[in-house]
C-alpha atoms as a PDB file:
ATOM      1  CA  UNK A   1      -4.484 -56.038 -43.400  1.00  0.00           C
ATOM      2  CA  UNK A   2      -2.096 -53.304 -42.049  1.00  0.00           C
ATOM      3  CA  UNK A   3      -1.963 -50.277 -44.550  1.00  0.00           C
ATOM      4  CA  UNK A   4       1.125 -49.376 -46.050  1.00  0.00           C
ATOM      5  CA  UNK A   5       3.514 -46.588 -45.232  1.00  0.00           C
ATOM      6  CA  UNK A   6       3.861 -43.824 -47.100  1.00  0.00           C
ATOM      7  CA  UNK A   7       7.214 -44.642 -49.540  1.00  0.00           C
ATOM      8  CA  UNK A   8       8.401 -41.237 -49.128  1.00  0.00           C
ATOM      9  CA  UNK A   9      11.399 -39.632 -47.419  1.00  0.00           C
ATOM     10  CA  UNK A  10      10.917 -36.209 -44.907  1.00  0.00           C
ATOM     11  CA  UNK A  11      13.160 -33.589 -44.997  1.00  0.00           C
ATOM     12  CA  UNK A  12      14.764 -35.276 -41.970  1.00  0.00           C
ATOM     13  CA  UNK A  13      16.088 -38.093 -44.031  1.00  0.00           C
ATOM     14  CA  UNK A  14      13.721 -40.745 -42.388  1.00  0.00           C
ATOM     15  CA  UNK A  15      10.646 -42.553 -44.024  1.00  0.00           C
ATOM     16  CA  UNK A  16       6.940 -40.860 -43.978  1.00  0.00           C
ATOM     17  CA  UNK A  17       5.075 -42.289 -41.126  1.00  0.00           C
ATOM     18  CA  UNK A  18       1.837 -41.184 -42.864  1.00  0.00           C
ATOM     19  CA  UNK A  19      -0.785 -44.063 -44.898  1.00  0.00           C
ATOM     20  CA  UNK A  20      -0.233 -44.199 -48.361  1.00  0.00           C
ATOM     21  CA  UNK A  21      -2.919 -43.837 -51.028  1.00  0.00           C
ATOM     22  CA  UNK A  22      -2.773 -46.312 -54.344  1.00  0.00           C
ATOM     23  CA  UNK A  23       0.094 -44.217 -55.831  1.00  0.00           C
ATOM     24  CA  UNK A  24       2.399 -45.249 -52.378  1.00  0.00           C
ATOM     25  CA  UNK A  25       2.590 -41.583 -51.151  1.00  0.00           C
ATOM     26  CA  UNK A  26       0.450 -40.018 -48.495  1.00  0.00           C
ATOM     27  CA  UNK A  27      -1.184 -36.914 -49.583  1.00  0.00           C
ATOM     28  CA  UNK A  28       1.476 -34.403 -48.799  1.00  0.00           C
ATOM     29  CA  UNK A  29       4.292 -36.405 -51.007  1.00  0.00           C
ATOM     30  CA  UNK A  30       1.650 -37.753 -53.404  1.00  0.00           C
ATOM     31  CA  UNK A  31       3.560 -35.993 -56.549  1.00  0.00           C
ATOM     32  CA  UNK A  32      -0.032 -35.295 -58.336  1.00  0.00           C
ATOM     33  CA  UNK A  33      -1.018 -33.099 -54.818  1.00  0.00           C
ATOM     34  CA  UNK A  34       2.707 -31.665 -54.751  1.00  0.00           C
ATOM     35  CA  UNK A  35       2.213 -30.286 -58.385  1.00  0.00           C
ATOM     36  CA  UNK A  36      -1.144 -29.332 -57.895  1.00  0.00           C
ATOM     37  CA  UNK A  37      -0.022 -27.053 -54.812  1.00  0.00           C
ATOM     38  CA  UNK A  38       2.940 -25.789 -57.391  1.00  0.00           C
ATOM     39  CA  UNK A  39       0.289 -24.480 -60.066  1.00  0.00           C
ATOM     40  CA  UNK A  40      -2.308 -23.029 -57.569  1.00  0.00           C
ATOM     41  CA  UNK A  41       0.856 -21.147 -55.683  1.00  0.00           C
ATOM     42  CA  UNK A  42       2.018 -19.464 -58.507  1.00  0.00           C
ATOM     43  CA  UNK A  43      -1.414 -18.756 -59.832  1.00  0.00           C
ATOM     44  CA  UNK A  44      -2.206 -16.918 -56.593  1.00  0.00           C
ATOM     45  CA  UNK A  45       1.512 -15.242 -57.087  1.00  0.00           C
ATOM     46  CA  UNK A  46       0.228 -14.277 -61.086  1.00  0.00           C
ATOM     47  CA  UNK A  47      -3.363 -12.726 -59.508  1.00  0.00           C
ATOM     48  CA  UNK A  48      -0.967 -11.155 -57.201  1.00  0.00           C
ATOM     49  CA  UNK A  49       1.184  -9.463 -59.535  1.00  0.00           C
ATOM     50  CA  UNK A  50      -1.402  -8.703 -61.487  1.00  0.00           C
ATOM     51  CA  UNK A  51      -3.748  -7.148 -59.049  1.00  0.00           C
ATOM     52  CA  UNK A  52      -0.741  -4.725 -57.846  1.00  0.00           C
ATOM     53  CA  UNK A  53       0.223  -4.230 -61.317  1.00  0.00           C
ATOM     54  CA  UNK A  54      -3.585  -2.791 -62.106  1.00  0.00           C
ATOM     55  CA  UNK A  55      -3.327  -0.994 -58.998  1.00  0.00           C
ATOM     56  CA  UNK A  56      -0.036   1.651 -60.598  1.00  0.00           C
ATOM     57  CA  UNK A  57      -2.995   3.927 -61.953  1.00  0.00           C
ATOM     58  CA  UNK A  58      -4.820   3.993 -58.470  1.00  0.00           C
ATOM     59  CA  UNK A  59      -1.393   4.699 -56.852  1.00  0.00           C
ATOM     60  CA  UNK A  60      -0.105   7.093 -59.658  1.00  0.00           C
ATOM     61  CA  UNK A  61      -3.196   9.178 -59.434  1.00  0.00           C
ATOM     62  CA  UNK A  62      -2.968   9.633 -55.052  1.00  0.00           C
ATOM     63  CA  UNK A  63       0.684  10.511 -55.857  1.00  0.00           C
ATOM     64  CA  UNK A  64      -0.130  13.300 -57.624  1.00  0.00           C
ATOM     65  CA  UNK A  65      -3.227  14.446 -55.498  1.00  0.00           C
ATOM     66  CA  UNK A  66      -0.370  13.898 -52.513  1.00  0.00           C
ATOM     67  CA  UNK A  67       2.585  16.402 -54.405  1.00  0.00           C
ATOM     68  CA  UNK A  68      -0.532  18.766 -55.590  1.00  0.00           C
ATOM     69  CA  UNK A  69      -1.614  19.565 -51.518  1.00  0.00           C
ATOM     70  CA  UNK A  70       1.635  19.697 -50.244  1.00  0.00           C
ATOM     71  CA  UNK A  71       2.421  21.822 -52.929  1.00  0.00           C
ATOM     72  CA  UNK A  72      -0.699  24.510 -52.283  1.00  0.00           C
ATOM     73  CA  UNK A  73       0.426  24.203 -48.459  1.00  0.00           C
ATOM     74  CA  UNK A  74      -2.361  21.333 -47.672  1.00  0.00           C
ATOM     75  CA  UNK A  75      -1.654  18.502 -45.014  1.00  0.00           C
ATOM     76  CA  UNK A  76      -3.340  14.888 -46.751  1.00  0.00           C
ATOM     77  CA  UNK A  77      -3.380  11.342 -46.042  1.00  0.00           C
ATOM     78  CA  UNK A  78      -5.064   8.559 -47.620  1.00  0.00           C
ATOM     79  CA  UNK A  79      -7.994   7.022 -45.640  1.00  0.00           C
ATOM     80  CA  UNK A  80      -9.258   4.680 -47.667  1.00  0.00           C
ATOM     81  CA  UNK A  81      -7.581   2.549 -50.839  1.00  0.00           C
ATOM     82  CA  UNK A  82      -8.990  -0.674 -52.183  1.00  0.00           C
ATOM     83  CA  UNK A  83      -6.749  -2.784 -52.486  1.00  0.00           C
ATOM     84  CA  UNK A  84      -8.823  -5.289 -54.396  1.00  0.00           C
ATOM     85  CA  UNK A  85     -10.260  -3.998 -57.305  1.00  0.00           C
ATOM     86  CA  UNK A  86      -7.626  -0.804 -57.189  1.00  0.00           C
ATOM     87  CA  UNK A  87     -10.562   1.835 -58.399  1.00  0.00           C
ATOM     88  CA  UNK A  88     -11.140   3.926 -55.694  1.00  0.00           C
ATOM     89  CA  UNK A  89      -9.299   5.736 -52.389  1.00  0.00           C
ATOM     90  CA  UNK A  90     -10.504   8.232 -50.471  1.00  0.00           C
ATOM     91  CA  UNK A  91      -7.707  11.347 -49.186  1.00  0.00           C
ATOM     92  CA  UNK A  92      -8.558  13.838 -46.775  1.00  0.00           C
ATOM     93  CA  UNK A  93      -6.897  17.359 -46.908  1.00  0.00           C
ATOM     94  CA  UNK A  94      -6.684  20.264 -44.448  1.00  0.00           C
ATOM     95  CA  UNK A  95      -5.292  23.511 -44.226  1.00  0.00           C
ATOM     96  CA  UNK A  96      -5.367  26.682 -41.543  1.00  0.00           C
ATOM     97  CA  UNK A  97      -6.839  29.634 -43.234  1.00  0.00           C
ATOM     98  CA  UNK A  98      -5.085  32.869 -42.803  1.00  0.00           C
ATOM     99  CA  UNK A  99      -8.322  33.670 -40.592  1.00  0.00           C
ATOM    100  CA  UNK A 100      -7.399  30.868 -38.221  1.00  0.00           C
ATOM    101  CA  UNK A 101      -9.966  29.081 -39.249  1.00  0.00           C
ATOM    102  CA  UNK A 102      -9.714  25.005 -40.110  1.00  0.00           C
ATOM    103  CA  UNK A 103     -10.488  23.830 -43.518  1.00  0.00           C
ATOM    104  CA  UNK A 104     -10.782  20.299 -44.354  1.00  0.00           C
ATOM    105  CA  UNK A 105     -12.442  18.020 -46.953  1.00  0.00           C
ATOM    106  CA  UNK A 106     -11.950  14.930 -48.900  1.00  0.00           C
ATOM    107  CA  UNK A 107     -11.155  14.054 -52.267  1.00  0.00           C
ATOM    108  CA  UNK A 108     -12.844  11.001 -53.567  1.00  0.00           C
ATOM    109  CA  UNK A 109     -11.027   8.998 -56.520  1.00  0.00           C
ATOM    110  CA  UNK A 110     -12.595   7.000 -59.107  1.00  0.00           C
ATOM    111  CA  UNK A 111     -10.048   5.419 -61.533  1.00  0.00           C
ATOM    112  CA  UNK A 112     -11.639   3.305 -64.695  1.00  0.00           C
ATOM    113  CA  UNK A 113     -10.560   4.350 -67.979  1.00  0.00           C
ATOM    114  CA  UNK A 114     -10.505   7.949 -66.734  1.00  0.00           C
ATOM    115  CA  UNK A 115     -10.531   9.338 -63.391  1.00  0.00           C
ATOM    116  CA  UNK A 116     -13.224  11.078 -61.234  1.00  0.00           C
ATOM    117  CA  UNK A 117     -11.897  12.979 -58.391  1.00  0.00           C
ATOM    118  CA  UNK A 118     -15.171  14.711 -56.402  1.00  0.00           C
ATOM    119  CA  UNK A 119     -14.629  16.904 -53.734  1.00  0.00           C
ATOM    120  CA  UNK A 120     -16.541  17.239 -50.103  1.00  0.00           C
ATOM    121  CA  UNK A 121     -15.678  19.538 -47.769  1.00  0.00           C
ATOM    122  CA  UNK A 122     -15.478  18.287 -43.974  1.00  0.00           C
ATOM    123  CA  UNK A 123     -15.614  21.624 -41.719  1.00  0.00           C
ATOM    124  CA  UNK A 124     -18.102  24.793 -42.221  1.00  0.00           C
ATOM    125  CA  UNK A 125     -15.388  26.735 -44.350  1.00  0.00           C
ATOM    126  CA  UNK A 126     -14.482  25.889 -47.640  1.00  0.00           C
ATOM    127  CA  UNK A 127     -12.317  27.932 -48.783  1.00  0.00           C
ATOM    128  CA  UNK A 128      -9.121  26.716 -51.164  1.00  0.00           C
ATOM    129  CA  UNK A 129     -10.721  23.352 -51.912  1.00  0.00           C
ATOM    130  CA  UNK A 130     -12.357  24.621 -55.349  1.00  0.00           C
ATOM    131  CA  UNK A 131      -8.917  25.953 -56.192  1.00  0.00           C
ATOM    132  CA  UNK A 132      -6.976  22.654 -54.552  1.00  0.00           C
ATOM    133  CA  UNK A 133      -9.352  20.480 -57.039  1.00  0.00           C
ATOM    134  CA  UNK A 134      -8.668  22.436 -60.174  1.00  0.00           C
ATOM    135  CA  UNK A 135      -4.844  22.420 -59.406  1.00  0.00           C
ATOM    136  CA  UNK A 136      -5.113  18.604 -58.777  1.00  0.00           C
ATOM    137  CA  UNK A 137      -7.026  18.146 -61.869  1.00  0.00           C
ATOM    138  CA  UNK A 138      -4.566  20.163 -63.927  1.00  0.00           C
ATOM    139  CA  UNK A 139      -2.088  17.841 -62.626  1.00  0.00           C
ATOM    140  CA  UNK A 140      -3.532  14.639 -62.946  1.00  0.00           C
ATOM    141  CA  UNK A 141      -4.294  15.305 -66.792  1.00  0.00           C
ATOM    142  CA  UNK A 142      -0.291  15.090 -67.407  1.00  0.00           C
ATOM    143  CA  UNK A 143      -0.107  10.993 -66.458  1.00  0.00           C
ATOM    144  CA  UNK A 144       0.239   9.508 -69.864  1.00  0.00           C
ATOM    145  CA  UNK A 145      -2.043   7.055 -70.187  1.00  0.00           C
ATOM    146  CA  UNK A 146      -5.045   9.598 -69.322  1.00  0.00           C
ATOM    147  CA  UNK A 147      -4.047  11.095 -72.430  1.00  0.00           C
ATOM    148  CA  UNK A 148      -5.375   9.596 -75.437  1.00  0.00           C
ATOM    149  CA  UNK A 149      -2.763   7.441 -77.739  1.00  0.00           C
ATOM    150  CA  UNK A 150      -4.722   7.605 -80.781  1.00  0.00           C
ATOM    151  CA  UNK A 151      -5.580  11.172 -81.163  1.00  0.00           C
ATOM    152  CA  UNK A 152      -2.962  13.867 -81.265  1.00  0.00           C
ATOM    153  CA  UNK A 153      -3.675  16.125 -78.107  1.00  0.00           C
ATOM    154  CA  UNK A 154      -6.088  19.095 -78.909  1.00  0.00           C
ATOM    155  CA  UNK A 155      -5.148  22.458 -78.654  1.00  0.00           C
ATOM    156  CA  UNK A 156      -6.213  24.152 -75.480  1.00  0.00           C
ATOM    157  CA  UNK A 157      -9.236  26.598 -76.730  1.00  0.00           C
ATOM    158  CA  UNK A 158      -8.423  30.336 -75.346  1.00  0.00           C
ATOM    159  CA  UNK A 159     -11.228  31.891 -73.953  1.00  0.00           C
ATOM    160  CA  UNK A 160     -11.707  35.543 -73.029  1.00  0.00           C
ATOM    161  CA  UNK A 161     -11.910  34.473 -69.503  1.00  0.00           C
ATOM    162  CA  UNK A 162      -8.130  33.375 -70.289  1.00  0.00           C
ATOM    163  CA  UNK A 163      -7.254  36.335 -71.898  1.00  0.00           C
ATOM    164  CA  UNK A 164      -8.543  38.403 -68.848  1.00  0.00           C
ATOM    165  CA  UNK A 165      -6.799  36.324 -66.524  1.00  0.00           C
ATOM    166  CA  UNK A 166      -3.838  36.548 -68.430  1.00  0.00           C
ATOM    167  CA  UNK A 167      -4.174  40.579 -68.276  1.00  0.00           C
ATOM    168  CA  UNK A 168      -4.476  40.633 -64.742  1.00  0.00           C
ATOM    169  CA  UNK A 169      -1.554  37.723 -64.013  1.00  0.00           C
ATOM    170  CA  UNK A 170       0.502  40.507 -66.435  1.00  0.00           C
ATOM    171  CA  UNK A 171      -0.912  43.569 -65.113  1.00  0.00           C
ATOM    172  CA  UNK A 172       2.376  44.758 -62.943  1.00  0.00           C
ATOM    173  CA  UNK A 173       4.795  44.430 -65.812  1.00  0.00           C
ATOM    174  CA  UNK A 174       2.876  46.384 -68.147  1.00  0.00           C
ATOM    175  CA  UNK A 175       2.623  49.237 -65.300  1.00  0.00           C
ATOM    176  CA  UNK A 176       6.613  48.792 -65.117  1.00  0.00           C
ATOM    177  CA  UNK A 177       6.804  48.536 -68.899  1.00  0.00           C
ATOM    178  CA  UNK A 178       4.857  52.191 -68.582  1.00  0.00           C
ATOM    179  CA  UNK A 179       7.681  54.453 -66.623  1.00  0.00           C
ATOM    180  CA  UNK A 180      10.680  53.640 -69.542  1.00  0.00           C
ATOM    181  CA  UNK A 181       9.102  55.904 -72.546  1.00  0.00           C
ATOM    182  CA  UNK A 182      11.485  57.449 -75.121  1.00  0.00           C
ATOM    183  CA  UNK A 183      12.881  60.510 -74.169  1.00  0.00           C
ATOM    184  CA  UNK A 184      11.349  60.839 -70.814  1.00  0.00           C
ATOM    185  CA  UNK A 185       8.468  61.617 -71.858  1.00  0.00           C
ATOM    186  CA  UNK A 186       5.291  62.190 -69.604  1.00  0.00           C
ATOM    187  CA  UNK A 187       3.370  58.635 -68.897  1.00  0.00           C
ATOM    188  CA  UNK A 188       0.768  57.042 -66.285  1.00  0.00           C
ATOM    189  CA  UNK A 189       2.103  56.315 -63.110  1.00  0.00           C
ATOM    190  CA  UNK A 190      -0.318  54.243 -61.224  1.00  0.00           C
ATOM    191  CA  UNK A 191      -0.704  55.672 -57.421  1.00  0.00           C
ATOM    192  CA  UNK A 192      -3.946  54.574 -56.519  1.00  0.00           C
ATOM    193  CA  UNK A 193      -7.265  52.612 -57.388  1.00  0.00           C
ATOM    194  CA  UNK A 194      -8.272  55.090 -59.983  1.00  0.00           C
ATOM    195  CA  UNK A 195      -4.807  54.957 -61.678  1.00  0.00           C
ATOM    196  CA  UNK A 196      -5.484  50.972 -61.869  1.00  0.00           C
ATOM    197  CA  UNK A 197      -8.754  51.274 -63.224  1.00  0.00           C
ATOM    198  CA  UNK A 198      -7.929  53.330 -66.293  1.00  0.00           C
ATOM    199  CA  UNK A 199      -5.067  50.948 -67.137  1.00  0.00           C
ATOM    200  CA  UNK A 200      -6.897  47.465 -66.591  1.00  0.00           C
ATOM    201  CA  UNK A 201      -9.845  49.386 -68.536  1.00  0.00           C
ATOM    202  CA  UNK A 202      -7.245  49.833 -71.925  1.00  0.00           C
ATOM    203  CA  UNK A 203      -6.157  46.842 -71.517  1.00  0.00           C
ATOM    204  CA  UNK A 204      -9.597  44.862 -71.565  1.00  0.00           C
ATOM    205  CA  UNK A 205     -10.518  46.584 -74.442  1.00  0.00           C
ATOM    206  CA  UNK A 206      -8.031  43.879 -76.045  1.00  0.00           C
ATOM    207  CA  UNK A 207     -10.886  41.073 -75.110  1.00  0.00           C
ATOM    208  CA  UNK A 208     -14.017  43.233 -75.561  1.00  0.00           C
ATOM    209  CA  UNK A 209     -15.646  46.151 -76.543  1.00  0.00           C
ATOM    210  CA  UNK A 210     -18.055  46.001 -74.645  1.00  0.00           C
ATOM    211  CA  UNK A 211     -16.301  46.981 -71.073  1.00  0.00           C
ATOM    212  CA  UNK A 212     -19.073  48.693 -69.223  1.00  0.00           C
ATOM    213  CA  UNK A 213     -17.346  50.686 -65.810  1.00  0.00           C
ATOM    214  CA  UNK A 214     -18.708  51.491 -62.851  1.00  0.00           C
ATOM    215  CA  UNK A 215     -22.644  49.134 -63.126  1.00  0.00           C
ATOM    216  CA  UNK A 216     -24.517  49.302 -60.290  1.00  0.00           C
ATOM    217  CA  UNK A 217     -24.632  46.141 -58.217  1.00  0.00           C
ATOM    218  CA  UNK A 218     -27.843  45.114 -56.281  1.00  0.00           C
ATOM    219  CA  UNK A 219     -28.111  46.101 -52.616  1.00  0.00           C
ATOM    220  CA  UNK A 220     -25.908  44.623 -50.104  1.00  0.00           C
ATOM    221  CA  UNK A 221     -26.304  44.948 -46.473  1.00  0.00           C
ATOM    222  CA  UNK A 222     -28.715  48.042 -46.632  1.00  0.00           C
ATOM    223  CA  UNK A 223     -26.840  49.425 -49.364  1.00  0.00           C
ATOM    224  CA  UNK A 224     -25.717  49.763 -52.939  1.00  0.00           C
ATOM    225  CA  UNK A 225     -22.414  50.141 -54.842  1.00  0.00           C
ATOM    226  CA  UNK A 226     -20.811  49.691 -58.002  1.00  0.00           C
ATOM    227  CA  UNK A 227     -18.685  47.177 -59.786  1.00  0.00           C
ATOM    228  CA  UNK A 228     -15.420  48.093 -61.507  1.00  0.00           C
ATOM    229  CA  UNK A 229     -15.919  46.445 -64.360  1.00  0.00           C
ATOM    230  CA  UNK A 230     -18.381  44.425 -66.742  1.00  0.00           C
ATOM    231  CA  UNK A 231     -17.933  42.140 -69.579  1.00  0.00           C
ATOM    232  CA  UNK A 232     -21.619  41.212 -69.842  1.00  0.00           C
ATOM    233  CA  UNK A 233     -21.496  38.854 -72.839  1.00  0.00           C
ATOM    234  CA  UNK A 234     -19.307  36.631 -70.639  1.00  0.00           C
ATOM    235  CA  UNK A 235     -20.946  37.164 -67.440  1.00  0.00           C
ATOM    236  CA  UNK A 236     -17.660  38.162 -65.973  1.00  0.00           C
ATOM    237  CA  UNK A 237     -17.132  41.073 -63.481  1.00  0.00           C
ATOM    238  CA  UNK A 238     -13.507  42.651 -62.821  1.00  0.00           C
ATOM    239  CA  UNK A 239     -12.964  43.995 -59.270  1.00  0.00           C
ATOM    240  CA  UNK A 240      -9.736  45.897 -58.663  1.00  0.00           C
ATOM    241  CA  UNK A 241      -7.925  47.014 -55.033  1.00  0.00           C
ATOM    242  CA  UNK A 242      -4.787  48.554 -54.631  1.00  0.00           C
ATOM    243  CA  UNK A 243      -2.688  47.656 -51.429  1.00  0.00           C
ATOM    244  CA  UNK A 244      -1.304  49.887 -49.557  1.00  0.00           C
ATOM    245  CA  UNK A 245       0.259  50.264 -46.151  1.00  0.00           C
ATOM    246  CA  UNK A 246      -3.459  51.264 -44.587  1.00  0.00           C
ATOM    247  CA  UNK A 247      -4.946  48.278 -46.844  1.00  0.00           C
ATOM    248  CA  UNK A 248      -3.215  45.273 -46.174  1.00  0.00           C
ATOM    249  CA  UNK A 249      -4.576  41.387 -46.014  1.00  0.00           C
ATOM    250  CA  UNK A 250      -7.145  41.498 -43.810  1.00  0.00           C
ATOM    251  CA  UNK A 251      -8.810  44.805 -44.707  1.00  0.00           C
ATOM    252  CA  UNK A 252      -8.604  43.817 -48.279  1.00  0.00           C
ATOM    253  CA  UNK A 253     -10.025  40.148 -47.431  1.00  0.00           C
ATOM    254  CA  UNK A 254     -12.746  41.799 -45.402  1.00  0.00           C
ATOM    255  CA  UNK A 255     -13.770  43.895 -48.835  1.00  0.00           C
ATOM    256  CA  UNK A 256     -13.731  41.145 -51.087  1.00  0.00           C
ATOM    257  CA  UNK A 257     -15.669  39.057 -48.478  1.00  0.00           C
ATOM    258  CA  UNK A 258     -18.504  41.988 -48.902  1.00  0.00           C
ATOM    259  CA  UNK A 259     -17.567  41.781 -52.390  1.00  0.00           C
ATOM    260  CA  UNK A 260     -18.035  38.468 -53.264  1.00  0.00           C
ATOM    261  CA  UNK A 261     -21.452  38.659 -51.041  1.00  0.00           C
ATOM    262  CA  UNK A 262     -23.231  41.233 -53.378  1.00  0.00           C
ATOM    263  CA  UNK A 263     -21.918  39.923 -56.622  1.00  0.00           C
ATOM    264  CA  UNK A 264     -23.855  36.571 -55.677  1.00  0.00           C
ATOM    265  CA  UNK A 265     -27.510  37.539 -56.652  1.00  0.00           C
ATOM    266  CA  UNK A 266     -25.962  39.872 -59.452  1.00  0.00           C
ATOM    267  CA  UNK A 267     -27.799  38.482 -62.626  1.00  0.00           C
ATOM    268  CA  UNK A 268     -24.724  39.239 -64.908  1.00  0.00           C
ATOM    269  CA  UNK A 269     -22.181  38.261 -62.711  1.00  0.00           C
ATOM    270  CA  UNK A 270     -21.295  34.111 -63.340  1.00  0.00           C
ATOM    271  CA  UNK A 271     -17.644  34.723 -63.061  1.00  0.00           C
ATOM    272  CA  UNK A 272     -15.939  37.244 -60.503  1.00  0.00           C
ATOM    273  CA  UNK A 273     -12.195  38.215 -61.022  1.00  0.00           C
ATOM    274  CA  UNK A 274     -10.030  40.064 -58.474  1.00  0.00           C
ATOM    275  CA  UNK A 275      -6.914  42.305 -59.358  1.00  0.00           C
ATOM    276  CA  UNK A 276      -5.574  43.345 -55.674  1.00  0.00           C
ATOM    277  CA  UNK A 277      -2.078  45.263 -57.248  1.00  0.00           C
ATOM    278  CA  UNK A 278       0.453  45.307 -54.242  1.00  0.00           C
ATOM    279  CA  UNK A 279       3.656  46.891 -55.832  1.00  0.00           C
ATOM    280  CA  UNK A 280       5.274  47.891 -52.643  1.00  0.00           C
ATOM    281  CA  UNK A 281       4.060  44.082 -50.996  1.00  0.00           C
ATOM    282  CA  UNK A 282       2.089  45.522 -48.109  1.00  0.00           C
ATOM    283  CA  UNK A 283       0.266  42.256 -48.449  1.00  0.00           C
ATOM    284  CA  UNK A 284       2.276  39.830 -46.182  1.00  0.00           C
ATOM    285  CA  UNK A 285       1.049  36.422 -47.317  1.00  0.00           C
ATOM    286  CA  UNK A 286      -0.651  37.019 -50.738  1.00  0.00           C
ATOM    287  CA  UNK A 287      -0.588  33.216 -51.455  1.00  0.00           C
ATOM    288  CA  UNK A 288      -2.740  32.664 -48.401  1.00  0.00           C
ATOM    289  CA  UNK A 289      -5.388  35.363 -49.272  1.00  0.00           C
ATOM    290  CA  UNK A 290      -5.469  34.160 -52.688  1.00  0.00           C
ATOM    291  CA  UNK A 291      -6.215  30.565 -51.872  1.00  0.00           C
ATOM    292  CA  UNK A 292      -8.926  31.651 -49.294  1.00  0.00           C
ATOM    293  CA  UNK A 293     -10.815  33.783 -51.747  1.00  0.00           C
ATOM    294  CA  UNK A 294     -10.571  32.059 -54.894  1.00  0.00           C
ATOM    295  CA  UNK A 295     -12.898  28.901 -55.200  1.00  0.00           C
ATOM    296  CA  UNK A 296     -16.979  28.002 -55.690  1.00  0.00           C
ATOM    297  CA  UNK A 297     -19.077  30.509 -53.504  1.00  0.00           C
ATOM    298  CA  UNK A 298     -22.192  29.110 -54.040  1.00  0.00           C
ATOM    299  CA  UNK A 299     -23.255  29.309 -57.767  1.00  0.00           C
ATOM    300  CA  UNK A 300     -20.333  32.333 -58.111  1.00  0.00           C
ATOM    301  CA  UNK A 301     -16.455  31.241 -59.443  1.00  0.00           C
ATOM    302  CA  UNK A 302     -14.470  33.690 -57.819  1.00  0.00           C
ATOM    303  CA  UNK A 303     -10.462  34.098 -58.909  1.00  0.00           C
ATOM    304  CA  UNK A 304      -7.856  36.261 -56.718  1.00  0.00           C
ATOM    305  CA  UNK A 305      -4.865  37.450 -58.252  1.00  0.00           C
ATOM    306  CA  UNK A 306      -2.443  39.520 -55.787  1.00  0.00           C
ATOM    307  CA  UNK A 307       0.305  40.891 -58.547  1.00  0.00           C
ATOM    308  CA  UNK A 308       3.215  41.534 -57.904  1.00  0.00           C
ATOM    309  CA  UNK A 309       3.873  38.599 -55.856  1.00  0.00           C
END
């Protein structure tokens, strides 16, 4: 017995040439198959939509890593983005120090119902990336839904560490402030490293009373100096310079390299903050020697602030 044609018409107008099955249509015009390759199409176009729509966080959060390193003078591109799940990416970052040296790294992204963004760094130096990964992190914590929708936000909790950062970030218009007293009368006017000192030393007296001047640091290099200034309940040590047309970015880099070197095996030094006051800018690219100072040196947080700027 010959088997039946399929009873359907192509989109040429002319009769199926395929079998039928029982229902008179060959599988591609049988109208069961035709609306079961309807559903499963726009399922896959729902899983689609939906996959790319989890995937906004993912995206959202390399955005803002992205406008953070050009920002801070970083070059980045994303190496690696999953595209499935939409939880993790991988973007690596580079820079040129002011040294000439090449700094690189990579920032790894977790994204759940927070994110995790770990840091690596890719070349011997390192410096900046500490500083790159705070800025990012400040950043990222302004997407919306990383802040929490049921709890009003909580006020930011000022530390002393703030409060000396503040003083340093400030220090140049309260040395300006200085020179206008009534009637002309006789003030400080801040010349040198000494002159600096006896300000910034007022003015922490506003976070502590306990400012201890001048404490011996252990040896460095066959010898021995002494810090500017100690907080010791906070485990913070101030360290001023004052630019000047003999002391510009590299000689001052060179000292805080040394610096930064002693204050390392320090037992009451957790925290190391850097004044370098430059109010005639003799330093040529203070953002540069900031962000190659100020970062993680081993178990040491070091902070550069060049003011004015």
């Amino acid at each position: 017995m010959a088997k039946s044609k399929c009873k359907a018409t192509t989109a040429k107008g002319v009769q199926c040439n395929l079998h039928s099955k029982p229902s008179g249509y060959c599988h591609i015009h049988d109208p069961e198959n035709i609306a079961a390759r309807k559903a499963a199409k726009k399922a896959a176009e729902e899983q689609r939509q939906s996959a790319w729509a989890k995937g906004n966080r993912l995206r959202e959060v390399i955005e803002a890593v992205h406008n953070t390193c050009e920002a801070k003078g970083w070059t980045c591109y994303t190496t690696n983005q999953d595209e499935k799940d939409w939880r993790y990416a991988t973007v690596s970052v580079e820079r040129l120090a002011s040294s000439g040296d090449i700094v690189s790294g990579e920032f790894h992204i977790t994204v759940g119902n927070g994110v995790k963004l770990s840091r690596h760094k890719t070349s011997f130096y390192s410096y900046g990336l500490e500083d790159l990964h705070d800025a990012t992190m400040s950043e990222l914590k302004r997407l919306p839904w990383l802040q929490s929708a049921d709890k009003p936000q909580q006020e930011h909790s000022v530390t002393n560490l703030d409060k000396v950062e503040q003083i340093l970030q400030r220090f140049h218009l309260v040395a300006r402030q200085l020179k206008h007293r009534h009637a002309q009368r006789r003030t400080l006017v801040i010349r040198d490293e000494h002159d600096v000192q006896d300000l910034l030393h007022a003015l922490l007296k506003i976070v502590s009373d306990d400012v201890r001047p001048e404490e011996y640091t252990p040896s460095y290099a066959g010898a021995a100096s002494r810090m500017d200034f100690l907080i010791k309940q906070e485990k913070l040590v101030i360290e001023t310079k004052m630019a000047s047309s003999k002391l510009t970015d590299k000689a001052i880099g060179e000292q805080l390299v040394i610096d930064i070197n002693r204050y390392q095996s320090h037992p009451d030094c957790k925290t190391l903050l850097c004044l370098v006051y430059d109010p005639e800018s003799n330093i040529k690219n203070p953002v540069a020697l900031e962000n190659d100072l100020t970062g993680k040196h081993n178990d040491l947080n070091v902070r550069l602030f060049v003011v004015p700027k």
